[in-house]
N, C-alpha and C. Protein backbone atom coordinates (compact mmCIF):
# COMPACT_ATOMS: atom_id res chain seq x y z
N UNK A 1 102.99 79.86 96.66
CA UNK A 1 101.76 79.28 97.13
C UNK A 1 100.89 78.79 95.99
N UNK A 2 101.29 78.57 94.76
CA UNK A 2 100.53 78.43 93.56
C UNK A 2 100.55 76.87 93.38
N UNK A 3 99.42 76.26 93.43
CA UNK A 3 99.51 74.82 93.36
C UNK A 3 100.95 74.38 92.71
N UNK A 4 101.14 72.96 93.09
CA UNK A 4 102.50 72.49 92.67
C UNK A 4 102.47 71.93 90.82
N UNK A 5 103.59 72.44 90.32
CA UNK A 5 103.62 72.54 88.69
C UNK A 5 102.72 73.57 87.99
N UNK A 6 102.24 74.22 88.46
CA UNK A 6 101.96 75.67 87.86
C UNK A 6 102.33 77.09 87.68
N UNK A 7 102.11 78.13 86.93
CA UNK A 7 103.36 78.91 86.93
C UNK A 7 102.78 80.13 88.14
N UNK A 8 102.88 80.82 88.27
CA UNK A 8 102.29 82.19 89.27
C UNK A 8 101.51 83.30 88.06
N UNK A 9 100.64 83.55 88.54
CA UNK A 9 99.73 84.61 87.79
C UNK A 9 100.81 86.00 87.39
N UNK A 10 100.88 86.20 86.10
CA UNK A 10 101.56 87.38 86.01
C UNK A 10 100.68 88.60 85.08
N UNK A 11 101.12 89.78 86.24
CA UNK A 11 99.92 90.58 86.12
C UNK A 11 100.45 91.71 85.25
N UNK A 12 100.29 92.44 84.05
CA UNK A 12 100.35 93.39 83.44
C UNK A 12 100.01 94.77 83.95
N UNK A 13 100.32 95.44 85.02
CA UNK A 13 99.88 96.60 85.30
C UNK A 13 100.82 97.71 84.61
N UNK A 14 99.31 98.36 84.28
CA UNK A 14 99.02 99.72 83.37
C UNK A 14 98.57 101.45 84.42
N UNK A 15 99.73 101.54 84.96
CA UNK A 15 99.28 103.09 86.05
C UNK A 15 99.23 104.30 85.53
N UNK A 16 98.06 104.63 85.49
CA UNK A 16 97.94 106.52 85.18
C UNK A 16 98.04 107.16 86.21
N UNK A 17 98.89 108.65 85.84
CA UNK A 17 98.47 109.56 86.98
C UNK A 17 97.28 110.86 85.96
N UNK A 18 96.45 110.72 87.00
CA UNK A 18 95.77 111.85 86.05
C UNK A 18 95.53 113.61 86.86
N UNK A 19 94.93 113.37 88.08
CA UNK A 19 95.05 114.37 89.39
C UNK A 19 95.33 113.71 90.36
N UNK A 20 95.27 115.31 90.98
CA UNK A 20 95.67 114.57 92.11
C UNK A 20 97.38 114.75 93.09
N UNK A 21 97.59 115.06 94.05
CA UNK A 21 99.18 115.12 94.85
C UNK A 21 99.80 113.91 95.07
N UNK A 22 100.16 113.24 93.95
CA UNK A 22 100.52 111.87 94.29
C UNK A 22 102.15 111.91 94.19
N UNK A 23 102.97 110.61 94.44
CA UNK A 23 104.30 110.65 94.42
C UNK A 23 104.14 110.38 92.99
N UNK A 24 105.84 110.25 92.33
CA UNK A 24 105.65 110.13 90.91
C UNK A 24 105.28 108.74 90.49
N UNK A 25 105.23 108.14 89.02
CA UNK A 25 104.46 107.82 88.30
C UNK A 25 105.26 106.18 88.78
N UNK A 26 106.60 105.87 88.76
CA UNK A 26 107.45 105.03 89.12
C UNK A 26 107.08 104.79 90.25
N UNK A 27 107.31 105.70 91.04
CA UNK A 27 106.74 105.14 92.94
C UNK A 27 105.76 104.40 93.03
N UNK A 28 104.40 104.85 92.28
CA UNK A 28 103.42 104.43 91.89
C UNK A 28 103.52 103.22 91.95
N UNK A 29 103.94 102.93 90.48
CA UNK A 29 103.80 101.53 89.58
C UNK A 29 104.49 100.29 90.73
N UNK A 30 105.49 100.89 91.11
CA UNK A 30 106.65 99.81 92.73
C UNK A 30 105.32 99.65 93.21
N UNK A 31 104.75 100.39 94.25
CA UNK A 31 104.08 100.24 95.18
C UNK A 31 102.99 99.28 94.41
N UNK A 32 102.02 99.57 93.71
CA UNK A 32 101.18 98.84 92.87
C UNK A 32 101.44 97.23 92.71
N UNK A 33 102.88 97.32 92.22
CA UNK A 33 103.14 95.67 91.55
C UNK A 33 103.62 95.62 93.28
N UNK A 34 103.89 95.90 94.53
CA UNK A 34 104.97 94.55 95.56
C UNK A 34 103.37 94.33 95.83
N UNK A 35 102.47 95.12 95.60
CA UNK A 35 100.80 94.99 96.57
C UNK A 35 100.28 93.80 95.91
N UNK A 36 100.04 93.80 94.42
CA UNK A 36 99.38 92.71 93.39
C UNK A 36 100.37 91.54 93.46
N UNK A 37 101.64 91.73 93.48
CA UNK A 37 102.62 90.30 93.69
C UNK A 37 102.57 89.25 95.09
N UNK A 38 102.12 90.38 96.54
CA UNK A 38 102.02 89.85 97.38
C UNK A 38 100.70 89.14 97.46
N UNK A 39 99.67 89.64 96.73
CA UNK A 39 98.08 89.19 96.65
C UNK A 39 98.41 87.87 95.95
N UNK A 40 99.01 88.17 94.59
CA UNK A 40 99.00 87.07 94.43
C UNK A 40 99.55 85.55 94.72
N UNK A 41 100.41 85.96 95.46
CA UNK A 41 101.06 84.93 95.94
C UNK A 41 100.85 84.46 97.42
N UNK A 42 99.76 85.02 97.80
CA UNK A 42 99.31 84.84 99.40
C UNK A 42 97.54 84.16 98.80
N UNK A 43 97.42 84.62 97.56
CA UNK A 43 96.18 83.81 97.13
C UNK A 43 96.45 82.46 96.41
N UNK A 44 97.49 82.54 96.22
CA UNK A 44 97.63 81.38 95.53
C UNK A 44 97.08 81.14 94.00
N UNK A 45 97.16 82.56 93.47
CA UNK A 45 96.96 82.74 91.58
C UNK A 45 97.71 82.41 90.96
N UNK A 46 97.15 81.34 89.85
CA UNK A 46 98.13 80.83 88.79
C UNK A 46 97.44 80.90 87.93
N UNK A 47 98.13 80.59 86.29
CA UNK A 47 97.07 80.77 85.15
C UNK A 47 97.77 81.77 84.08
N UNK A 48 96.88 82.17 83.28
CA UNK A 48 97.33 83.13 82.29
C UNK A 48 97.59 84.26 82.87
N UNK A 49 98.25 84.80 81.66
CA UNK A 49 98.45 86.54 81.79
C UNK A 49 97.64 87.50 82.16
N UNK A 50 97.21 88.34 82.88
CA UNK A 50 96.42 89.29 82.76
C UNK A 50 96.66 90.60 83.06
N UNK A 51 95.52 91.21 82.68
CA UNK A 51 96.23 93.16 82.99
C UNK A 51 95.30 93.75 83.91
N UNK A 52 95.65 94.54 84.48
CA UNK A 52 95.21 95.12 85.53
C UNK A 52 95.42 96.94 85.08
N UNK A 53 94.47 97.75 85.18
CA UNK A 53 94.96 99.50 85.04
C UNK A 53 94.33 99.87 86.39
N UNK A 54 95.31 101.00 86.45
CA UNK A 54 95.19 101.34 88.44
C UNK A 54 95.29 102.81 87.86
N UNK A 55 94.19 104.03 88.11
CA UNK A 55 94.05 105.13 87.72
C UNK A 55 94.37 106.00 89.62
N UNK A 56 95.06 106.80 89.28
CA UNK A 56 95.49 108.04 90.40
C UNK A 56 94.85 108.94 90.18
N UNK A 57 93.94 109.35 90.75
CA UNK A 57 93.54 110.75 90.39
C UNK A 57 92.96 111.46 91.78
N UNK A 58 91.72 112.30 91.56
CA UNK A 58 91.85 113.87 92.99
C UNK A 58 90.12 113.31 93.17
N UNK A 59 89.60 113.77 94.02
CA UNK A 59 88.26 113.75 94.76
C UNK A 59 87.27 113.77 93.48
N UNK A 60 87.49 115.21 92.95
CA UNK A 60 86.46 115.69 92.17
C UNK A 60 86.43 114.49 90.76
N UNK A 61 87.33 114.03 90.37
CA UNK A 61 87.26 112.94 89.74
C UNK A 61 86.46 111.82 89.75
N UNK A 62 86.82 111.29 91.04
CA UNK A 62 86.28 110.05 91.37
C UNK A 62 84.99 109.98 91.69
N UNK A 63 84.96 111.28 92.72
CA UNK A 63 83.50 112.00 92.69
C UNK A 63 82.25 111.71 91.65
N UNK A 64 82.65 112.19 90.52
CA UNK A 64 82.12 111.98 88.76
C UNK A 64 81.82 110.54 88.92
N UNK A 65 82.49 109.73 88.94
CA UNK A 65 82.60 108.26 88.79
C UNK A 65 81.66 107.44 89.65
N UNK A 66 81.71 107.51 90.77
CA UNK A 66 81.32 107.33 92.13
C UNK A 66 79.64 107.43 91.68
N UNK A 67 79.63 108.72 91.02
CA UNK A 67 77.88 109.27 90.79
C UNK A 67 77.26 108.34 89.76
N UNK A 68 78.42 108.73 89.01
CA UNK A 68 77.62 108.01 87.56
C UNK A 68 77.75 106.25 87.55
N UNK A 69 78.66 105.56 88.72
CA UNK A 69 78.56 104.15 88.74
C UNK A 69 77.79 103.35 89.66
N UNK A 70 77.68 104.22 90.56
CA UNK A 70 77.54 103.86 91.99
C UNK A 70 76.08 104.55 92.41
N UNK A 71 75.74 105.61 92.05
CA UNK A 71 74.74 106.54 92.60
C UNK A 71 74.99 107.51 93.78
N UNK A 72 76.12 107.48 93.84
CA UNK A 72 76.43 107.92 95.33
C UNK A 72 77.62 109.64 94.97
N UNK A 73 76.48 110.31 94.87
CA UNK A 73 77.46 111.69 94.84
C UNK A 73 78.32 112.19 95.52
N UNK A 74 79.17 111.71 95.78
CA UNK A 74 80.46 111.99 97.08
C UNK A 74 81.95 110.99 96.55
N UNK A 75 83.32 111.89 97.02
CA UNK A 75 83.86 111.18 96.50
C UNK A 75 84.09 109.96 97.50
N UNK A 76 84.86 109.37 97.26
CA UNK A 76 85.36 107.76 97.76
C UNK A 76 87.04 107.64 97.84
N UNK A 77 87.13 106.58 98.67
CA UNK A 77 88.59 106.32 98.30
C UNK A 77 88.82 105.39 97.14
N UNK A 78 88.28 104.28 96.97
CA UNK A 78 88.59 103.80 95.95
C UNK A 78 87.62 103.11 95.06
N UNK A 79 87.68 103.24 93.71
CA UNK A 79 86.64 102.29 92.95
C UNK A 79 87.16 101.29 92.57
N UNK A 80 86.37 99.77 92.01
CA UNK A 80 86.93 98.72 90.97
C UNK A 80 85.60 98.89 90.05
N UNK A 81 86.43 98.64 88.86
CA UNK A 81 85.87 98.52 87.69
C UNK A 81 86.08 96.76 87.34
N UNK A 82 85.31 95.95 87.70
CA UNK A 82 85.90 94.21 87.61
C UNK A 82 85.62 94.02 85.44
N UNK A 83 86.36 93.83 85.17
CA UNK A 83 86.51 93.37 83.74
C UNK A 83 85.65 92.38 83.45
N UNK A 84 85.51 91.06 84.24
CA UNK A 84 84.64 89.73 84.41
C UNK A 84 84.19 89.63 85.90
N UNK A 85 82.72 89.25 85.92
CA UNK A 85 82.39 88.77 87.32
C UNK A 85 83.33 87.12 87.75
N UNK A 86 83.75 87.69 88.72
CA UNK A 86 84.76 86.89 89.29
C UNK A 86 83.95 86.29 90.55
N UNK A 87 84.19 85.07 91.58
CA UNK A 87 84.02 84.88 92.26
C UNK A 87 85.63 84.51 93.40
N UNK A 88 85.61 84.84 94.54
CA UNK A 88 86.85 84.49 95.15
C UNK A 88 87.60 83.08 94.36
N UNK A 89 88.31 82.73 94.38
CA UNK A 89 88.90 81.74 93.86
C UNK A 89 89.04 81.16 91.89
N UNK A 90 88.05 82.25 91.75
CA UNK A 90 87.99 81.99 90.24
C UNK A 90 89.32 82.53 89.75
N UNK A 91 89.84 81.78 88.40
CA UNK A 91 90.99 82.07 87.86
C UNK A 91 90.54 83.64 86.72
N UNK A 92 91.49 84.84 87.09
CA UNK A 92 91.65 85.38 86.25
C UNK A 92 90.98 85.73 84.32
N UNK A 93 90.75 86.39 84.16
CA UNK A 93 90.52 86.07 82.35
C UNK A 93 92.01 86.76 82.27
N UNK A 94 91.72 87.38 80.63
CA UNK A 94 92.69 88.21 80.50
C UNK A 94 93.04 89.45 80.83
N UNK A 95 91.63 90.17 81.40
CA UNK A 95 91.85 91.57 81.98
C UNK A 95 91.18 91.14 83.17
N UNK A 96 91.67 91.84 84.61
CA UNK A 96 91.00 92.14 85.69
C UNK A 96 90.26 93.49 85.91
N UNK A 97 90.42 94.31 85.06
CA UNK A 97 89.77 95.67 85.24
C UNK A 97 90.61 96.74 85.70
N UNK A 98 89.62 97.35 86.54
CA UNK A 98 90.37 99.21 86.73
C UNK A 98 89.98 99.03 88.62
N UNK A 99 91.07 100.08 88.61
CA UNK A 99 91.05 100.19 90.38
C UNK A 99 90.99 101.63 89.94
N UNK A 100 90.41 102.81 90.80
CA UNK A 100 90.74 104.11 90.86
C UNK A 100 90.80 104.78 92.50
N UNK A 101 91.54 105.55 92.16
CA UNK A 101 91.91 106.25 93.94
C UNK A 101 92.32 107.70 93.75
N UNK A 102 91.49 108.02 94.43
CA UNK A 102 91.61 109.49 95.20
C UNK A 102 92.39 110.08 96.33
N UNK A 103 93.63 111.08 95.96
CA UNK A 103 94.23 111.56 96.57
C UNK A 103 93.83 112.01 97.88
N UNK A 104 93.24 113.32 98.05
CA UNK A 104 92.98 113.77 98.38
C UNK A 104 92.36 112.82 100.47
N UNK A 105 91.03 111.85 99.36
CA UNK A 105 90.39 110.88 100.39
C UNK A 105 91.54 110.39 100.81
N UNK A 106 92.14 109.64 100.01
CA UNK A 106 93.07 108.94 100.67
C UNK A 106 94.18 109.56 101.82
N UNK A 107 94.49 110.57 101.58
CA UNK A 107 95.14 111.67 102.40
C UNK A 107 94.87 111.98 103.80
N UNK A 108 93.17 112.13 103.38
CA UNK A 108 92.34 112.30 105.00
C UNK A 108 92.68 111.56 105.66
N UNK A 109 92.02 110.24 105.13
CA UNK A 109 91.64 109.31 105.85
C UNK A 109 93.10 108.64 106.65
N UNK A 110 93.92 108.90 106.00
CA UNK A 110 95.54 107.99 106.33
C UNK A 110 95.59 109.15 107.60
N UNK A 111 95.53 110.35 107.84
CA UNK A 111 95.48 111.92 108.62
C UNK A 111 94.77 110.98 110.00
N UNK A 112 93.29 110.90 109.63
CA UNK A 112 92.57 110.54 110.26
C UNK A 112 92.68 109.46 111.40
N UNK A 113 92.82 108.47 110.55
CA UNK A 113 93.94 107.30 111.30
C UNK A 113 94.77 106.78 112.08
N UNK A 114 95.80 107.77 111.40
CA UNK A 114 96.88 107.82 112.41
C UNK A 114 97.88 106.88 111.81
N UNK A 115 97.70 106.50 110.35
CA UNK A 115 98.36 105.85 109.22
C UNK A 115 99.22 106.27 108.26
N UNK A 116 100.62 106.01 108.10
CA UNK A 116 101.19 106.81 107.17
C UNK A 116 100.73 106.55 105.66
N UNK A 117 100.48 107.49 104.47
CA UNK A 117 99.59 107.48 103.65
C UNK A 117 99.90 106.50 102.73
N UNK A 118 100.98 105.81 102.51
CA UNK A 118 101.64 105.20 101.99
C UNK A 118 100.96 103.21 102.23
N UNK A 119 101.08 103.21 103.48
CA UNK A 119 100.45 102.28 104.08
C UNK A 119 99.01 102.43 103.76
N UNK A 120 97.93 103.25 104.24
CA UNK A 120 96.68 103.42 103.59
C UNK A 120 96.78 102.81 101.87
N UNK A 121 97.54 103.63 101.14
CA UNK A 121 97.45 103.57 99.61
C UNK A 121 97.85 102.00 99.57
N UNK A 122 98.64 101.46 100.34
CA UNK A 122 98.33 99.81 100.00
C UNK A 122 97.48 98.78 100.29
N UNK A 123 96.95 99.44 101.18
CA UNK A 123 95.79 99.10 101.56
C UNK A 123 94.60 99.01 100.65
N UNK A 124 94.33 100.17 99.91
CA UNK A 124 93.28 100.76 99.26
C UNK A 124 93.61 99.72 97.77
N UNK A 125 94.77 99.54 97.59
CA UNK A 125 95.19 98.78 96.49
C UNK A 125 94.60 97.30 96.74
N UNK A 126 95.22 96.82 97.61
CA UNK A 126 94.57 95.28 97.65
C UNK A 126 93.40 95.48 97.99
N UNK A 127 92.92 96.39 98.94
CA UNK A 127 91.12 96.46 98.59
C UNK A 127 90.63 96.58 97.08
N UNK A 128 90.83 97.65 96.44
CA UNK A 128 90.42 97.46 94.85
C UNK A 128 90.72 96.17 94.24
N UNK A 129 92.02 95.64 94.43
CA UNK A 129 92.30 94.18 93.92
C UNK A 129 91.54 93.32 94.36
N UNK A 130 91.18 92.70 95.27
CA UNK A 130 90.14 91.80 95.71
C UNK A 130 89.13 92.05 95.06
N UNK A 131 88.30 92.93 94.85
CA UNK A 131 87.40 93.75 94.23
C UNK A 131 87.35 93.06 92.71
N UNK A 132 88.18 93.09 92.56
CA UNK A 132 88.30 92.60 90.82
C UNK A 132 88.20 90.78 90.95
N UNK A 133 88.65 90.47 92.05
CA UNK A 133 88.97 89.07 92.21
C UNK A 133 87.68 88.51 92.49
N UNK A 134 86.69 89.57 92.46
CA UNK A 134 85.40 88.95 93.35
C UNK A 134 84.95 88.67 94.72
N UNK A 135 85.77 89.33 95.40
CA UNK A 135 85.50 89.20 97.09
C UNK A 135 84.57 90.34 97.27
N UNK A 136 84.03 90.65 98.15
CA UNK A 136 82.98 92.15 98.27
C UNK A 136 82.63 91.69 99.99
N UNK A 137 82.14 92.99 100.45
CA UNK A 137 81.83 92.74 102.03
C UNK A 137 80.56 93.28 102.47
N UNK A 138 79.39 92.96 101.72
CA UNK A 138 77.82 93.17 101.52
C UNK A 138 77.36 92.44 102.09
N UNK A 139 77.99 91.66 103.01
CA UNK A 139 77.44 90.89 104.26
C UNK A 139 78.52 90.57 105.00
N UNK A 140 78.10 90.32 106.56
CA UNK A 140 79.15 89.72 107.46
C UNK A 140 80.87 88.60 106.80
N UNK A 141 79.57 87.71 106.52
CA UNK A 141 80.56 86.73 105.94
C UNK A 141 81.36 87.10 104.81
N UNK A 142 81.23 87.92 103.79
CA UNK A 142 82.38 88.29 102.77
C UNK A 142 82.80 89.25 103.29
N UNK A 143 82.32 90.12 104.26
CA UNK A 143 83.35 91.24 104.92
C UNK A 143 84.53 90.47 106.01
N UNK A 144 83.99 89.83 106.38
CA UNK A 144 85.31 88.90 107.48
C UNK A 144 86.08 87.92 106.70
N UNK A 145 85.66 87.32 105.01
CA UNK A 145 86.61 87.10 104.18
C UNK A 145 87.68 87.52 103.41
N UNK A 146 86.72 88.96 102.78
CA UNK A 146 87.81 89.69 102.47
C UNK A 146 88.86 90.38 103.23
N UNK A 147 88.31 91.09 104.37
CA UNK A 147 89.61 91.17 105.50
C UNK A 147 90.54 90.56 106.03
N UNK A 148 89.98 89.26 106.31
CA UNK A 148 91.04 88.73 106.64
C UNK A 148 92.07 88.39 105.39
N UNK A 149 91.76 87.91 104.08
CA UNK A 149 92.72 88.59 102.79
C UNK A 149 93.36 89.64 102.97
N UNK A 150 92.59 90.56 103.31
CA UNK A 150 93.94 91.92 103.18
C UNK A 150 94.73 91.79 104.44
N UNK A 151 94.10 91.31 105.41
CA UNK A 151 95.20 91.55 106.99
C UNK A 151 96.56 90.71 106.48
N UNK A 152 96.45 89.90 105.77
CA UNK A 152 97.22 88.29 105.77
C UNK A 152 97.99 89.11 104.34
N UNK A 153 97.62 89.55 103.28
CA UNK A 153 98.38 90.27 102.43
C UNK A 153 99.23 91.51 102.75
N UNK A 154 99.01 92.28 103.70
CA UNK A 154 99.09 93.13 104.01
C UNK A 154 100.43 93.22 105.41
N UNK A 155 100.05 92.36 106.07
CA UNK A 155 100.90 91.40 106.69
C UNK A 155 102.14 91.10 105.72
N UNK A 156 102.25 89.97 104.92
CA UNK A 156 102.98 89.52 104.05
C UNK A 156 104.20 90.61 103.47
N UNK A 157 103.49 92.42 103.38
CA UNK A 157 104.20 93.07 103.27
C UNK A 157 104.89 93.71 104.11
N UNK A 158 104.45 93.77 105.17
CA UNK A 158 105.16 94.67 106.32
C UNK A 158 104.25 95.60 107.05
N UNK A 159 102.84 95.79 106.49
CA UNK A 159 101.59 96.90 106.71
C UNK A 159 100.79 96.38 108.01
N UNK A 160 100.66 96.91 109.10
CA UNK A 160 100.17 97.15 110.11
C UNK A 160 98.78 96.40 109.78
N UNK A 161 97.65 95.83 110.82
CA UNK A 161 96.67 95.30 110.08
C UNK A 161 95.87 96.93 110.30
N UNK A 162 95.07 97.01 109.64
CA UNK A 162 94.11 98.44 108.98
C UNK A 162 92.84 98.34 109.82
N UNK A 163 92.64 97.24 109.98
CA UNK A 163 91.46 97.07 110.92
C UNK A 163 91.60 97.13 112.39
N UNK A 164 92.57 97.06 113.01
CA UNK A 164 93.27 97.29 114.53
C UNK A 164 92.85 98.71 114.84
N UNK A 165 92.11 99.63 115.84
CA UNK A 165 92.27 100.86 116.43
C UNK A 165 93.53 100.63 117.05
C-alpha cells in the first residue's frame, strides 16, 4: 500500500522484558513486528529507517510512569513515549519512541472481555503504535479515526474488532 516506487517503512524494533508474566522475549518480538508490519502496510508508510522500543513490564511499573508522565496514579495498559510530534500521516523521523505495557492490566482486561490475551496485547500494540504516529482520541473525531485504524489493522491480522461487545 506504499505509494508506487517507494520502498515500505522498515521498522527497527528493540523489545525488553523487564516484569511482569509475559511469554518469552522471541514471542514477544513475532507478535510486536506481524502488529507494526501490518500497521504499516495498511497505513501506507514509506521512507526511512526507523526504531521503535516496546518495554514489557508489571502494573507497579507502569504505575511509576503513568504518575510521573501523565499525573494519573494508577496503573494503565499501555503508554507511548512519541520520539517526534507526529501528526497522522506524517512520515516517520528516525526514532518513533517507546510503547510500554503492563501485564498484569493487560491480563484483566483481556479476563474481562472475554478476549484471548494475546489478541488484547495486539491490540494494545497498534494502540501504542498509532500513538507514536500521532493519532490520539481526545475528541470524537480522532477517536473514530484512530479506531477505525486499528479495526482495519487489526482486521488485516486476523483480530476480532476490540470495539464490538
Amino acid at each position: 500500500m506504499t505509494p508506487t516506487g517507494t520502498r515500505a517503512l522498515a521498522v527497527e524494533i528493540d523489545v525488553g522484558v523487564e516484569a511482569g508474566d509475559w511469554p518469552g522475549a522471541d514471542e514477544l518480538e513475532a507478535l510486536v513486528r506481524e502488529v507494526v508490519d501490518a500497521a504499516a502496510a495498511r497505513l501506507g508508510l514509506s521512507g526511512a529507517d526507523t526504531e521503535l522500543s516496546v518495554l514489557f513490564t508489571d502494573d507497579a511499573a507502569i504505575r511509576r510512569l503513568n504518575a510521573e508522565w501523565r499525573g494519573k496514579d494508577r496503573p494503565t495498559n499501555v503508554l507511548s513515549f512519541p520520539a517526534f510530534d507526529l501528526a497522522p500521516g506524517d512520515a516517520p523521523g528516525p526514532m518513533l519512541g517507546d510503547i510500554v505495557i503492563a501485564s498484569q492490566t493487560v491480563a484483566r482486561e483481556a479476563e474481562l472481555e472475554g478476549k484471548s490475551f494475546d489478541d488484547h496485547l495486539r491490540h494494545l500494540v497498534v494502540h501504542g503504535f498509532l500513538h507514536l504516529l500521532g493519532y490520539d482520541h481526545e475528541n470524537d473525531t480522532e477517536a473514530g479515526e484512530m479506531e477505525g485504524a486499528e479495526r482495519a489493522i487489526l482486521a488485516d491480522i486476523g483480530v476480532p474488532d476490540p470495539y464490538c461487545d
